[in-house]
Protein backbone atom coordinates (compact mmCIF):
# COMPACT_ATOMS: atom_id res chain seq x y z
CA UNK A 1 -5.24 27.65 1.05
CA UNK A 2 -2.14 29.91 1.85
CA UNK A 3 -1.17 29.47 -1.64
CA UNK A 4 -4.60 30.46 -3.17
CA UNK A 5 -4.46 33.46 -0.95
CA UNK A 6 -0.83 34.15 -1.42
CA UNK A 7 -1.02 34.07 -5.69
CA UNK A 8 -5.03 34.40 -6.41
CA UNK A 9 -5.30 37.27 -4.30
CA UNK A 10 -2.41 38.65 -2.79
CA UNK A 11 -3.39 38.40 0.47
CA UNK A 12 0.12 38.28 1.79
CA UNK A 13 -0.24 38.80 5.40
CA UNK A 14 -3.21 36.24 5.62
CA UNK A 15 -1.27 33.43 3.43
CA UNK A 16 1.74 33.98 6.38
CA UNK A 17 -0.42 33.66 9.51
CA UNK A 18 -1.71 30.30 8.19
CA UNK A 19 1.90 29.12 6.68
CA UNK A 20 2.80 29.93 10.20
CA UNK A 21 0.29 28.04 12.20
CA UNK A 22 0.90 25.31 10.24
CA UNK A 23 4.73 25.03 11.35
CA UNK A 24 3.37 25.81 14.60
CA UNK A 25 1.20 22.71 15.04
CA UNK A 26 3.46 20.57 13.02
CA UNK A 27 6.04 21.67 15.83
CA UNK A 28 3.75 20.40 18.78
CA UNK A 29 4.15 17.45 17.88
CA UNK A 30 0.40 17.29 15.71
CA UNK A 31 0.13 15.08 12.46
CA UNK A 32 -2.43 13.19 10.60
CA UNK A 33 -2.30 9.63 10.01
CA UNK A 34 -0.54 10.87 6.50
CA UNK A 35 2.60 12.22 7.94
CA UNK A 36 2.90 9.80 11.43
CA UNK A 37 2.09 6.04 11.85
CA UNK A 38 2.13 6.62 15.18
CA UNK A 39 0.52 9.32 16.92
CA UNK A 40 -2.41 11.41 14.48
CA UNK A 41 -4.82 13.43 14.48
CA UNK A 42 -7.86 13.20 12.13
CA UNK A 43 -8.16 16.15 9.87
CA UNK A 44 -10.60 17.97 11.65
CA UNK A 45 -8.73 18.19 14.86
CA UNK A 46 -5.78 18.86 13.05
CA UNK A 47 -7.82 21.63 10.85
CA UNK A 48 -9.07 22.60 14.97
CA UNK A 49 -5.57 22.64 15.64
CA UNK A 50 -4.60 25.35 12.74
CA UNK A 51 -7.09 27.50 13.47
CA UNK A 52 -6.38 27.56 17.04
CA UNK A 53 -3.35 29.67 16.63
CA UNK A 54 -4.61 31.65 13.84
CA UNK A 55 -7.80 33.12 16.17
């Protein structure tokens, strides 16, 4: 999604606070089963968890 906003539609700004929420969570420790054997999330609380430090 940050891409499509980034290149589609230039929506710079936008395209950085979700690029940045994303290392955010991913720095707490929060994965999906995809990135940790151990310890996930499912993708909705890990889409929960993105959008938590966007709002």
């Amino acid at each position: 999604v940050a891409m499509m906003l980034k290149h589609s539609f230039n929506l710079i700004e936008e395209s950085d606070d979700i690029e940045n929420a994303v290392e955010e969570v991913l720095s707490d420790g929060i994965f999906t089963a995809d990135l940790s054997s151990e310890d996930h999330v499912s993708t909705d609380e890990m889409g929960n968890a993105i959008l938590s430090k966007i709002v």
